[in-house]
Protein backbone atom coordinates (compact mmCIF):
# COMPACT_ATOMS: atom_id res chain seq x y z
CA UNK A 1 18.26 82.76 -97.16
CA UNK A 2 16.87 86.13 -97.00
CA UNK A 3 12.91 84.62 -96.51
CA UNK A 4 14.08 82.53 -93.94
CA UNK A 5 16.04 85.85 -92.36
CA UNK A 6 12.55 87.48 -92.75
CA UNK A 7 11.19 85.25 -90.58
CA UNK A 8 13.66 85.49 -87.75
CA UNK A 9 12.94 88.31 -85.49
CA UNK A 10 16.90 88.31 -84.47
CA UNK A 11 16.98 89.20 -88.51
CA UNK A 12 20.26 87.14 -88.58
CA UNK A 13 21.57 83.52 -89.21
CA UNK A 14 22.84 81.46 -85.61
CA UNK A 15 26.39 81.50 -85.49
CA UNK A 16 28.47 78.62 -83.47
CA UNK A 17 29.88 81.06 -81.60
CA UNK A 18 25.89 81.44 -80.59
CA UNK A 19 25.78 77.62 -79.84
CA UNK A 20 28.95 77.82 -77.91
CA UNK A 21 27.91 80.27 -75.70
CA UNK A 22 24.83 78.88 -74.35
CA UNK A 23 27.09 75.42 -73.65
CA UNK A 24 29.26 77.50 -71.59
CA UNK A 25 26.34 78.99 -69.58
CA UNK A 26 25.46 75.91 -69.02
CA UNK A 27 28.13 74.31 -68.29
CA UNK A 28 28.31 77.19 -65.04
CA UNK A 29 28.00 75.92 -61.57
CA UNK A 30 25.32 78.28 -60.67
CA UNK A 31 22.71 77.01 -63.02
CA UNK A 32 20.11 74.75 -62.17
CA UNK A 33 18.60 73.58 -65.04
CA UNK A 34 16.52 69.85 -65.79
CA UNK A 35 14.43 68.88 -68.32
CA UNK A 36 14.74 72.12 -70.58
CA UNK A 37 14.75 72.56 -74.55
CA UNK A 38 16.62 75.49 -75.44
CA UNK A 39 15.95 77.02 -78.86
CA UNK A 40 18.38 78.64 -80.55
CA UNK A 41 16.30 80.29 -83.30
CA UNK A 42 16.57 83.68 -83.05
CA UNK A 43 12.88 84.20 -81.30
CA UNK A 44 11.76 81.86 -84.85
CA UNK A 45 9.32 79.74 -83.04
CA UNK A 46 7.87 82.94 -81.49
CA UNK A 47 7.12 84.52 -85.12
C-alpha cells in the first residue's frame, strides 16, 4: 500500500465517504453535467 500511496499526489487511500460526496454534488440541481468521467484517484492519473 505505501508504493501505491507514493504514487498518489493526495498521499492517501479514497475513502467512501470520498465517493459519496461527489454523488451528492451531483445529485445537486445546479449542476449541469453530460458525458463526464470523474476520477476519483487522488490526482493518480495526473502523476
Amino acid at each position: 500500500q505505501d508504493a501505491y500511496l507514493a504514487r498518489v499526489p493526495l498521499a492517501r487511500a479514497g475513502t467512501p465517504l470520498d465517493a459519496a460526496e461527489v454523488v451528492r454534488w451531483l445529485a445537486l440541481d445546479a449542476h449541469y453535467i453530460t458525458g463526464e468521467v470523474l476520477r476519483l484517484d487522488g490526482g493518480r492519473w495526473l502523476a
